[in-house]
PDB file of N, CA and C in Angstrom:
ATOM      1  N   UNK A   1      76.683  24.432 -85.562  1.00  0.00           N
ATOM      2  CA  UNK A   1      76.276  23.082 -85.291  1.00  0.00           C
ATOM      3  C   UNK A   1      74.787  23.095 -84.973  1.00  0.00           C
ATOM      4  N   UNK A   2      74.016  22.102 -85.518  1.00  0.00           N
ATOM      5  CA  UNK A   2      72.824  21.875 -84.728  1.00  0.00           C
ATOM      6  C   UNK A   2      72.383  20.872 -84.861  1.00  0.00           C
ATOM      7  N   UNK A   3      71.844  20.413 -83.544  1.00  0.00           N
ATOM      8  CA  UNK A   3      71.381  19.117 -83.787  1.00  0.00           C
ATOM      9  C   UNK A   3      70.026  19.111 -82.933  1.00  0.00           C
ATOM     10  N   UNK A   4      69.323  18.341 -84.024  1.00  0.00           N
ATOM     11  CA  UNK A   4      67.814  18.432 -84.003  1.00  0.00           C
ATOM     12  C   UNK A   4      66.781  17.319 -83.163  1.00  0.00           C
ATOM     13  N   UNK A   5      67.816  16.511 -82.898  1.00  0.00           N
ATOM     14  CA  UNK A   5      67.110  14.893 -82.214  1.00  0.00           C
ATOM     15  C   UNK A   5      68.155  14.054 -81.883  1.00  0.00           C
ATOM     16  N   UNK A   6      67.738  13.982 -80.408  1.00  0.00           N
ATOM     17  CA  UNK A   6      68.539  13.286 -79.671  1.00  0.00           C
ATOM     18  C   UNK A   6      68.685  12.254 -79.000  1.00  0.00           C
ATOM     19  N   UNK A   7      69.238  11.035 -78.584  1.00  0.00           N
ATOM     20  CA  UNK A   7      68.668  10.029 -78.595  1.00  0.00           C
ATOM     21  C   UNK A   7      68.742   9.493 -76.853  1.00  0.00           C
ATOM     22  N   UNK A   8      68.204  10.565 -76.287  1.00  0.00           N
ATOM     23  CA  UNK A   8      68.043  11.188 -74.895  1.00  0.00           C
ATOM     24  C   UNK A   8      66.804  10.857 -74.443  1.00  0.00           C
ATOM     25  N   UNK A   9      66.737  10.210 -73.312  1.00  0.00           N
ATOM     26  CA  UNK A   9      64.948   9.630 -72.444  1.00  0.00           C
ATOM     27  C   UNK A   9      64.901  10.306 -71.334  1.00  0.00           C
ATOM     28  N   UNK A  10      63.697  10.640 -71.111  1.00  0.00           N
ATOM     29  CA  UNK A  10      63.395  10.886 -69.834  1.00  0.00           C
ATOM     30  C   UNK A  10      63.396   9.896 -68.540  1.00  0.00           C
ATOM     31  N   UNK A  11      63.462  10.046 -67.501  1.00  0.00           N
ATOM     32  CA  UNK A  11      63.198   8.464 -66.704  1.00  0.00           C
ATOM     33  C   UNK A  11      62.126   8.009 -66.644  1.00  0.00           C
ATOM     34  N   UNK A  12      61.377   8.192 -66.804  1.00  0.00           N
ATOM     35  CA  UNK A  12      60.117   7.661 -67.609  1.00  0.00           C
ATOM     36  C   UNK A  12      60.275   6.569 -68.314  1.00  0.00           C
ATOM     37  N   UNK A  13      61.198   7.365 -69.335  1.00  0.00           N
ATOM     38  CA  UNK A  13      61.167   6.182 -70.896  1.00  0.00           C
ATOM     39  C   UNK A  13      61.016   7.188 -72.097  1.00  0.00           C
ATOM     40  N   UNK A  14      60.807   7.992 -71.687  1.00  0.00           N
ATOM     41  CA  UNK A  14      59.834   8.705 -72.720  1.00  0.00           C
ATOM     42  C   UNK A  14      61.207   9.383 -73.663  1.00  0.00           C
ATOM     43  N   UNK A  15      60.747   9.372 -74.946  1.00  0.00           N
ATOM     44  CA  UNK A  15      61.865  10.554 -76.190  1.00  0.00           C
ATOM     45  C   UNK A  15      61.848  11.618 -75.547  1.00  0.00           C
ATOM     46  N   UNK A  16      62.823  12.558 -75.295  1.00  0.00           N
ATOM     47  CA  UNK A  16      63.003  14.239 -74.988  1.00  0.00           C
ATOM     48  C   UNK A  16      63.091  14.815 -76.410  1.00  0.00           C
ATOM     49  N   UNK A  17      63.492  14.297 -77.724  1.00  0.00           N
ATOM     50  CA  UNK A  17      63.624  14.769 -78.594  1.00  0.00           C
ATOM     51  C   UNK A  17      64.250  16.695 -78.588  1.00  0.00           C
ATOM     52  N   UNK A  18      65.314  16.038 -77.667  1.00  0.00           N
ATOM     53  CA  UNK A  18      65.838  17.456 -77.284  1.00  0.00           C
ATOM     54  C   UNK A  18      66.639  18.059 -78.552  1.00  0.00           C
ATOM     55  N   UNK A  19      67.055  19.219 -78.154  1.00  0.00           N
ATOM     56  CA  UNK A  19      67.043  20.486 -79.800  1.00  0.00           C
ATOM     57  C   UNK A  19      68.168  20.983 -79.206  1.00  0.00           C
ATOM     58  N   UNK A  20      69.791  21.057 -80.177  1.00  0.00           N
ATOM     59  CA  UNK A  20      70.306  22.186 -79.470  1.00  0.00           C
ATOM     60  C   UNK A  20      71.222  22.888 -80.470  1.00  0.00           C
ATOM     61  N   UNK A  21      71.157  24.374 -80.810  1.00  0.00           N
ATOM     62  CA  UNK A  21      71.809  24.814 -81.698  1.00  0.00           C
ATOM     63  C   UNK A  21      72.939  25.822 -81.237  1.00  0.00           C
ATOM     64  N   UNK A  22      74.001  25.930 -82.013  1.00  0.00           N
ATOM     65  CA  UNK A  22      74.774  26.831 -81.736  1.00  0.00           C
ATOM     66  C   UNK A  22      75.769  27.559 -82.643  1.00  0.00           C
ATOM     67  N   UNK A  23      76.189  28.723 -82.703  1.00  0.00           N
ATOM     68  CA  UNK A  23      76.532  29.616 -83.012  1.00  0.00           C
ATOM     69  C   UNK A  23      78.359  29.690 -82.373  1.00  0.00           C
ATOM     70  N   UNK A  24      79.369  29.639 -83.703  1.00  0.00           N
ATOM     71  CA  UNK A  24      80.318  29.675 -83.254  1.00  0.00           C
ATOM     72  C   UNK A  24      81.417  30.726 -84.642  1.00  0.00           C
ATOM     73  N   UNK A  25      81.846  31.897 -83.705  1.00  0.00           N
ATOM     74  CA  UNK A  25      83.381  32.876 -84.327  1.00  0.00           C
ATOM     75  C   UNK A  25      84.638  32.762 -83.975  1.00  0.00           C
ATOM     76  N   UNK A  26      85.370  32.355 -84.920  1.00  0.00           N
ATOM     77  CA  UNK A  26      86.531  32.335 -84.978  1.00  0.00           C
ATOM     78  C   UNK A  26      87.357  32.919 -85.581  1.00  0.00           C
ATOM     79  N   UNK A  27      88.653  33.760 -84.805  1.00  0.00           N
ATOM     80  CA  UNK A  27      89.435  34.500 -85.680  1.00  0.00           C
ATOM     81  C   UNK A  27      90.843  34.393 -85.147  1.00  0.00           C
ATOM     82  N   UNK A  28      92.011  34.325 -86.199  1.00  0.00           N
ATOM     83  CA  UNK A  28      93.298  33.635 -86.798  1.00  0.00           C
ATOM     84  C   UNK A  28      94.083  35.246 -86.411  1.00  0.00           C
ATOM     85  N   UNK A  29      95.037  34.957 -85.369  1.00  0.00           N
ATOM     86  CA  UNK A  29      95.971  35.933 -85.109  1.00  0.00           C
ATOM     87  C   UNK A  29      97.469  35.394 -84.965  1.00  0.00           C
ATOM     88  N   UNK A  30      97.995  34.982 -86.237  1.00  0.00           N
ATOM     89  CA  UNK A  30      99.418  34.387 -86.611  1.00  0.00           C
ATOM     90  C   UNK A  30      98.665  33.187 -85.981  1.00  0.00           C
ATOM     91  N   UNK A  31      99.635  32.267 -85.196  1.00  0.00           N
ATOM     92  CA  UNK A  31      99.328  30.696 -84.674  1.00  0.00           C
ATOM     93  C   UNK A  31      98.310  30.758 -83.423  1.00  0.00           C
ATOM     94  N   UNK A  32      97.942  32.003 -83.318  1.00  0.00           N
ATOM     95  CA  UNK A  32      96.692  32.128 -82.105  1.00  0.00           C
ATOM     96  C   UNK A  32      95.872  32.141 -82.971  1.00  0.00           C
ATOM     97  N   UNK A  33      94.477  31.515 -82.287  1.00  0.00           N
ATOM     98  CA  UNK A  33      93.003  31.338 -82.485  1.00  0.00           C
ATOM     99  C   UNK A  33      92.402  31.787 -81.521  1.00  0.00           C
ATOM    100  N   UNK A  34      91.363  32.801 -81.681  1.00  0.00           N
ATOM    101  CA  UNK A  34      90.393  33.141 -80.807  1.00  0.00           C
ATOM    102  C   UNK A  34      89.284  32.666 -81.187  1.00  0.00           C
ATOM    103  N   UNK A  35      88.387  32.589 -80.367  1.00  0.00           N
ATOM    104  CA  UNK A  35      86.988  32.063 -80.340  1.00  0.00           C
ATOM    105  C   UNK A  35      85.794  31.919 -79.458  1.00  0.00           C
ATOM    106  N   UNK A  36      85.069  32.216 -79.792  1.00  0.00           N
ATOM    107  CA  UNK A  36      83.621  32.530 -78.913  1.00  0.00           C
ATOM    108  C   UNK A  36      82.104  32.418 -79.712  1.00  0.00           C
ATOM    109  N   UNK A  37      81.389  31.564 -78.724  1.00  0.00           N
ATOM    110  CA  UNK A  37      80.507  30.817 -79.139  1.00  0.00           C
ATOM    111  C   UNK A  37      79.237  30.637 -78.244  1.00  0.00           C
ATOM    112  N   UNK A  38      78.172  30.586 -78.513  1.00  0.00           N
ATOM    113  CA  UNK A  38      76.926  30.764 -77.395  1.00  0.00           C
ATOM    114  C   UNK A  38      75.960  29.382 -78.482  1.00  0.00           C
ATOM    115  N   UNK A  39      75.393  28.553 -77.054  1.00  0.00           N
ATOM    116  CA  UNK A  39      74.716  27.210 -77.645  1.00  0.00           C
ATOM    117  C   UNK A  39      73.152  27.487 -76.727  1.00  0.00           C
ATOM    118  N   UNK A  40      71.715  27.455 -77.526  1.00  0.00           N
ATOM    119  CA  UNK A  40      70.550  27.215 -76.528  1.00  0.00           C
ATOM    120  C   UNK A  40      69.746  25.987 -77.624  1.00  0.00           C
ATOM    121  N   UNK A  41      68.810  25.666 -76.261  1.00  0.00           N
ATOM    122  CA  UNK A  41      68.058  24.791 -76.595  1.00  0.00           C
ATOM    123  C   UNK A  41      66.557  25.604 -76.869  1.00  0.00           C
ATOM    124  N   UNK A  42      65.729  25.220 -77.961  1.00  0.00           N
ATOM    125  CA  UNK A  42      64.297  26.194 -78.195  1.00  0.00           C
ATOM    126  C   UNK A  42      63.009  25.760 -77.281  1.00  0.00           C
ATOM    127  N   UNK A  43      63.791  24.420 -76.170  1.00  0.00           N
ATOM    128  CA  UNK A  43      62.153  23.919 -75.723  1.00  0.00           C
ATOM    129  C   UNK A  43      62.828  23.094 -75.075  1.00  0.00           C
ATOM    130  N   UNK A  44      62.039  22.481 -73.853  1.00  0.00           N
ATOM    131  CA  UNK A  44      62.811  21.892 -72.830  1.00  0.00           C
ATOM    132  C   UNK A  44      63.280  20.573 -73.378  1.00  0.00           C
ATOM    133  N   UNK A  45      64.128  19.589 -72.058  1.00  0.00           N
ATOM    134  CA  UNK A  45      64.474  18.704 -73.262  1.00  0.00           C
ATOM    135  C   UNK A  45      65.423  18.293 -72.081  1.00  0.00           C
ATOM    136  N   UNK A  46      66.686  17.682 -72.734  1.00  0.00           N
ATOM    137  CA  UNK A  46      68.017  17.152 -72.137  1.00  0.00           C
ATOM    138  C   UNK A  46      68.425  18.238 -71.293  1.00  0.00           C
ATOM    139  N   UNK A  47      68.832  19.093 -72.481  1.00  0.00           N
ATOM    140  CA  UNK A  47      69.633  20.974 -71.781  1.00  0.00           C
ATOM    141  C   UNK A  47      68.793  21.615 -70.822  1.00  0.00           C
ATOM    142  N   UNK A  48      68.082  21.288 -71.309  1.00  0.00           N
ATOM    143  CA  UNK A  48      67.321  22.621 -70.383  1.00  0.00           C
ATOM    144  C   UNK A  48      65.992  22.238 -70.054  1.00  0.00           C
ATOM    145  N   UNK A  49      65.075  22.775 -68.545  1.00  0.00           N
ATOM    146  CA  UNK A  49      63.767  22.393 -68.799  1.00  0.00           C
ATOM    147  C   UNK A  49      62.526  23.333 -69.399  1.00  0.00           C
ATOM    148  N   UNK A  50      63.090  24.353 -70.004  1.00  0.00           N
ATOM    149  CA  UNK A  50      62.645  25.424 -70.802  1.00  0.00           C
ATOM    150  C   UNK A  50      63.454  25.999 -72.063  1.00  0.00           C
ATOM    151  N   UNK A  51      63.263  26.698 -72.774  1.00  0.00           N
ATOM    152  CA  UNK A  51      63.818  27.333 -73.442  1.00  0.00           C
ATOM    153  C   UNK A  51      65.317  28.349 -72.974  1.00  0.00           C
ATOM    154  N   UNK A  52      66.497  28.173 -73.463  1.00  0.00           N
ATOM    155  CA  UNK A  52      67.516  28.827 -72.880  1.00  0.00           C
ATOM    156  C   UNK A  52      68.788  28.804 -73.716  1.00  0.00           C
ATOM    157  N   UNK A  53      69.854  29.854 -73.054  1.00  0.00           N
ATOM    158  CA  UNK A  53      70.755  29.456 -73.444  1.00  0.00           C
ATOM    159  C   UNK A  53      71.520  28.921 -72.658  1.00  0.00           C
ATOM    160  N   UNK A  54      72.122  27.743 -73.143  1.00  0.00           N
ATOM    161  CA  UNK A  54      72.679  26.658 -71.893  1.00  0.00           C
ATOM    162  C   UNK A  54      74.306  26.435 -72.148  1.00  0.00           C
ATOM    163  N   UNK A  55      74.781  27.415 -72.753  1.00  0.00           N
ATOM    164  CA  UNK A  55      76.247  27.088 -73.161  1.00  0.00           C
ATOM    165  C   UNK A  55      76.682  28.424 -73.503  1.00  0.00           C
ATOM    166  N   UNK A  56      78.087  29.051 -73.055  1.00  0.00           N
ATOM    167  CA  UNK A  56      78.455  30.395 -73.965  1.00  0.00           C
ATOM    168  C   UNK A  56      80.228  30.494 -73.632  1.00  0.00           C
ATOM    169  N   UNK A  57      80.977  30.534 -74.512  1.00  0.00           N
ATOM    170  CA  UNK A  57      82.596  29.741 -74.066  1.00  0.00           C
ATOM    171  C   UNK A  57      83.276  31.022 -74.767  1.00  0.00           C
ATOM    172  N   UNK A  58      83.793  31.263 -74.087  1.00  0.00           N
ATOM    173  CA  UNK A  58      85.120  31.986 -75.107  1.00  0.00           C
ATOM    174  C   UNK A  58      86.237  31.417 -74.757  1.00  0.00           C
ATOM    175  N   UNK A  59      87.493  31.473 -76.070  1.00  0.00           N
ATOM    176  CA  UNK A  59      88.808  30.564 -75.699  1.00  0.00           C
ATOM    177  C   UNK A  59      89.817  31.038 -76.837  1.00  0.00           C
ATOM    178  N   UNK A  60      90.903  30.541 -76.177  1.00  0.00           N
ATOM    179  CA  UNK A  60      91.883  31.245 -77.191  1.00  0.00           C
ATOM    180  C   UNK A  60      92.840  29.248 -77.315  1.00  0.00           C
ATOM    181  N   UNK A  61      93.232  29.461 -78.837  1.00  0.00           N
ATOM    182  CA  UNK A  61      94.099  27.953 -78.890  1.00  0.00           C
ATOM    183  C   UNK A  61      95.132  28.563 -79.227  1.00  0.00           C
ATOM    184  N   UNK A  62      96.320  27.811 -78.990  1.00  0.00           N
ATOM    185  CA  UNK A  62      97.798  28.357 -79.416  1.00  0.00           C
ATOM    186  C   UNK A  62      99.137  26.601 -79.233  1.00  0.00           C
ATOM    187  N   UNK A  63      99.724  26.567 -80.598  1.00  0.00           N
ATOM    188  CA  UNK A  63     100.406  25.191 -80.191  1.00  0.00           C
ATOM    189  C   UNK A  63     101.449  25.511 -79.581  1.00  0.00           C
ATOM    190  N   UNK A  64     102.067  24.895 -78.272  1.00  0.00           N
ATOM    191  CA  UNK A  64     103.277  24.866 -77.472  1.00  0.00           C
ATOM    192  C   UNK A  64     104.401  24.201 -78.134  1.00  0.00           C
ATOM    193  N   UNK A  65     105.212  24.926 -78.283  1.00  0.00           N
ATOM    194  CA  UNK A  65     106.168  24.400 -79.058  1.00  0.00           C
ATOM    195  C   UNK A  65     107.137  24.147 -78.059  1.00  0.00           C
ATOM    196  N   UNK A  66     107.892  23.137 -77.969  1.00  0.00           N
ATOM    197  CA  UNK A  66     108.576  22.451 -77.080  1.00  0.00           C
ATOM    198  C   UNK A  66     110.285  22.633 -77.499  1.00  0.00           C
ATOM    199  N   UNK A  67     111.293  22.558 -77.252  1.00  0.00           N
ATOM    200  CA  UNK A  67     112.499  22.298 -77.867  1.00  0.00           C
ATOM    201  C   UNK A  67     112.977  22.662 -79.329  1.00  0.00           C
ATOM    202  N   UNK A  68     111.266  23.246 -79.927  1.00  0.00           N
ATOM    203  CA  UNK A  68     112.051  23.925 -80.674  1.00  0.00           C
ATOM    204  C   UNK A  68     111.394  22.711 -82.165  1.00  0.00           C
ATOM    205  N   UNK A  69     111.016  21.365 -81.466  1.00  0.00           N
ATOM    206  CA  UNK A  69     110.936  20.778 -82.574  1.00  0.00           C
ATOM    207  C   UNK A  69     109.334  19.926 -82.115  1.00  0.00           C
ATOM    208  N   UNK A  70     108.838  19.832 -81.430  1.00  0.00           N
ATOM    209  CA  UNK A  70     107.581  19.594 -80.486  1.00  0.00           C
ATOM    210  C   UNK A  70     106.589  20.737 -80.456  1.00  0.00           C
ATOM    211  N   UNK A  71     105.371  19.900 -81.231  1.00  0.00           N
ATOM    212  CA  UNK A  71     104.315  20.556 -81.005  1.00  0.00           C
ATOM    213  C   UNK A  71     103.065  20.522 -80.232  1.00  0.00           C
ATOM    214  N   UNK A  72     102.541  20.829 -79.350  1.00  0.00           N
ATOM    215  CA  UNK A  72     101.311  20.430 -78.856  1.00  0.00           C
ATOM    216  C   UNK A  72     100.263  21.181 -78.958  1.00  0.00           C
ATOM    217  N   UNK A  73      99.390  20.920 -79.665  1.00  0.00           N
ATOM    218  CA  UNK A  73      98.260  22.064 -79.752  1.00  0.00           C
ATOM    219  C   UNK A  73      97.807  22.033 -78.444  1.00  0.00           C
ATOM    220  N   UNK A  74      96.938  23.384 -77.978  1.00  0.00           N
ATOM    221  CA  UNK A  74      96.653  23.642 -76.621  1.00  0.00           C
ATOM    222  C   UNK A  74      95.695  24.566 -76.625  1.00  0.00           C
ATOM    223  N   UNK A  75      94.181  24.104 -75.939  1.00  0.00           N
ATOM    224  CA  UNK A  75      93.468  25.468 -75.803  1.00  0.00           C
ATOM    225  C   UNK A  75      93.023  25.509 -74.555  1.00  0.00           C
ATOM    226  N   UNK A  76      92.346  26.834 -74.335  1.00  0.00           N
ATOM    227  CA  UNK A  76      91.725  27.351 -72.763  1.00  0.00           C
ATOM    228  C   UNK A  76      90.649  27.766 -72.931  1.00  0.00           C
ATOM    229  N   UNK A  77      89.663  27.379 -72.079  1.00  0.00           N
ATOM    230  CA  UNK A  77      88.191  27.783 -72.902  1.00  0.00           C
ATOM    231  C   UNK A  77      87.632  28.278 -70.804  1.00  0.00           C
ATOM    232  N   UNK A  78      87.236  29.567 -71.207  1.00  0.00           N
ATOM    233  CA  UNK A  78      85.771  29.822 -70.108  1.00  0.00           C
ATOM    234  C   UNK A  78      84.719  29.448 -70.509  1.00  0.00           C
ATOM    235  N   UNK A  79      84.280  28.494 -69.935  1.00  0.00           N
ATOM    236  CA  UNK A  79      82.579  27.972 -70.361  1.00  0.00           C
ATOM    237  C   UNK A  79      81.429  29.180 -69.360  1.00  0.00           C
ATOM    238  N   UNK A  80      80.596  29.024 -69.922  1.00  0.00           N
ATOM    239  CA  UNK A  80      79.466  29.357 -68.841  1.00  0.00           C
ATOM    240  C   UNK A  80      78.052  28.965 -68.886  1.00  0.00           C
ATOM    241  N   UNK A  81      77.616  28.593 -68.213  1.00  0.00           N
ATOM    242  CA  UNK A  81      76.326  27.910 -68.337  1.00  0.00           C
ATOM    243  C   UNK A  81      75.263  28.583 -67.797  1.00  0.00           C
ATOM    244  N   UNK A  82      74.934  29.807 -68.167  1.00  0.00           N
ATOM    245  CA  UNK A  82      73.186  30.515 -67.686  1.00  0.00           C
ATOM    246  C   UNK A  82      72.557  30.080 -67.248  1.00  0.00           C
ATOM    247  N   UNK A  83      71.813  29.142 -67.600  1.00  0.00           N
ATOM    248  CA  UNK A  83      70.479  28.492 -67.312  1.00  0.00           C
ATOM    249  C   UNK A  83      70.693  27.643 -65.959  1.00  0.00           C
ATOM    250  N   UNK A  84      72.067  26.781 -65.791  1.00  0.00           N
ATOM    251  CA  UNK A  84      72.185  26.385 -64.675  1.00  0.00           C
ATOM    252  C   UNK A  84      72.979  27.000 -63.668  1.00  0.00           C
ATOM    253  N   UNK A  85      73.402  27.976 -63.883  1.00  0.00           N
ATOM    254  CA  UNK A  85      74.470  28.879 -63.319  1.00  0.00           C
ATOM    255  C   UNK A  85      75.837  28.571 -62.248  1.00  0.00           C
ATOM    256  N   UNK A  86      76.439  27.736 -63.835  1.00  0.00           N
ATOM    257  CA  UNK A  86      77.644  26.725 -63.754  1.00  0.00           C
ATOM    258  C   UNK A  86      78.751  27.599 -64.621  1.00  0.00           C
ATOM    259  N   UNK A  87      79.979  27.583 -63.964  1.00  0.00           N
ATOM    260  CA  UNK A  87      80.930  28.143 -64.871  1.00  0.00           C
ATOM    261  C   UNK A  87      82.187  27.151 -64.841  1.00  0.00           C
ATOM    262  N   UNK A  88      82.512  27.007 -65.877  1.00  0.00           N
ATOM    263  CA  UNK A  88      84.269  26.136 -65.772  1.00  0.00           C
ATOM    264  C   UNK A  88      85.082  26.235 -66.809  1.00  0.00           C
ATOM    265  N   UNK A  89      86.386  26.254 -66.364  1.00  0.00           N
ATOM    266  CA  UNK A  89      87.632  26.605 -67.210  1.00  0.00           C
ATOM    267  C   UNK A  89      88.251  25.064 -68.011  1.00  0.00           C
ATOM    268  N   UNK A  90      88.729  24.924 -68.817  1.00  0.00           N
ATOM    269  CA  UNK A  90      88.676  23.911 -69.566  1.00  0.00           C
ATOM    270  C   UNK A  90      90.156  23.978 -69.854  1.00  0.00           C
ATOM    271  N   UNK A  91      91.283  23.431 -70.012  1.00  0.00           N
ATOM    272  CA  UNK A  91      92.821  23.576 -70.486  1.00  0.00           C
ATOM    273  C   UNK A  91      93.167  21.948 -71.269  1.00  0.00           C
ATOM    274  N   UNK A  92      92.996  22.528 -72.263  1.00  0.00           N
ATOM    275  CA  UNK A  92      93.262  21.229 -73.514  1.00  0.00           C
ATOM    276  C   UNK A  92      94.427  21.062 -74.326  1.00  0.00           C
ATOM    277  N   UNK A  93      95.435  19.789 -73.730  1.00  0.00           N
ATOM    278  CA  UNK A  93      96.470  19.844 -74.332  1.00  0.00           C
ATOM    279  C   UNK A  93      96.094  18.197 -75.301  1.00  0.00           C
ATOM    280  N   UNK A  94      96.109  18.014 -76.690  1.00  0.00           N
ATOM    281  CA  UNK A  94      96.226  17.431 -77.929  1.00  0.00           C
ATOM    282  C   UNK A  94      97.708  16.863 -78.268  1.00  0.00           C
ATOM    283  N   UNK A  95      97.726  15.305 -77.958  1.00  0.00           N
ATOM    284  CA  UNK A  95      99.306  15.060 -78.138  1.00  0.00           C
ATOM    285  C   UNK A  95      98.372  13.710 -79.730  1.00  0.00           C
ATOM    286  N   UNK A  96      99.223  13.973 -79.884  1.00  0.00           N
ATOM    287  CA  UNK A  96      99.198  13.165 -81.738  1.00  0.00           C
ATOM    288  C   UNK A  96     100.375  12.443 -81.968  1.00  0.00           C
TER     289      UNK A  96
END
């Protein structure tokens, strides 16, 4: 993913024209998904007030199968945040 311009102000007023790219692997083990991924910004901005990496997650998805006839996709993600030195666990259940 990257996205190049953002439609993010400073309190000022001012454009941040903030930058943020990222880098994401994924790999297929029967109905498990693993995955891990690291996101920085190249220049200060929204993310960050310097250059950094401001995002880095690893997670595994797997659908819960219920009764046998019920599906719920479901993932768990460790986030971590470097630059602000924030960490949080994420548990995502997807009902359709």
């Amino acid at each position: 993913m990257l996205l190049f311009w953002g439609a993010d102000r400073s309190l000022s007023g001012k454009q941040n024209m903030s930058s943020y790219f990222e880098g994401r692997y994924e790999k297929k083990y029967g109905k498990t998904t693993a995955s891990i991924f690291a996101g920085m910004t190249p220049y200060s901005g929204f993310y960050a007030s310097r250059a950094a990496v401001v995002n880095m997650d690893v997670g595994i998805s797997k659908p819960i199968t219920i009764g046998g006839f019920v599906s719920i996709p479901s993932k768990i993600e460790f986030v971590l945040n470097p630059e602000l030195q924030n960490v949080y666990v994420n548990a995502i259940f997807t009902i359709r």
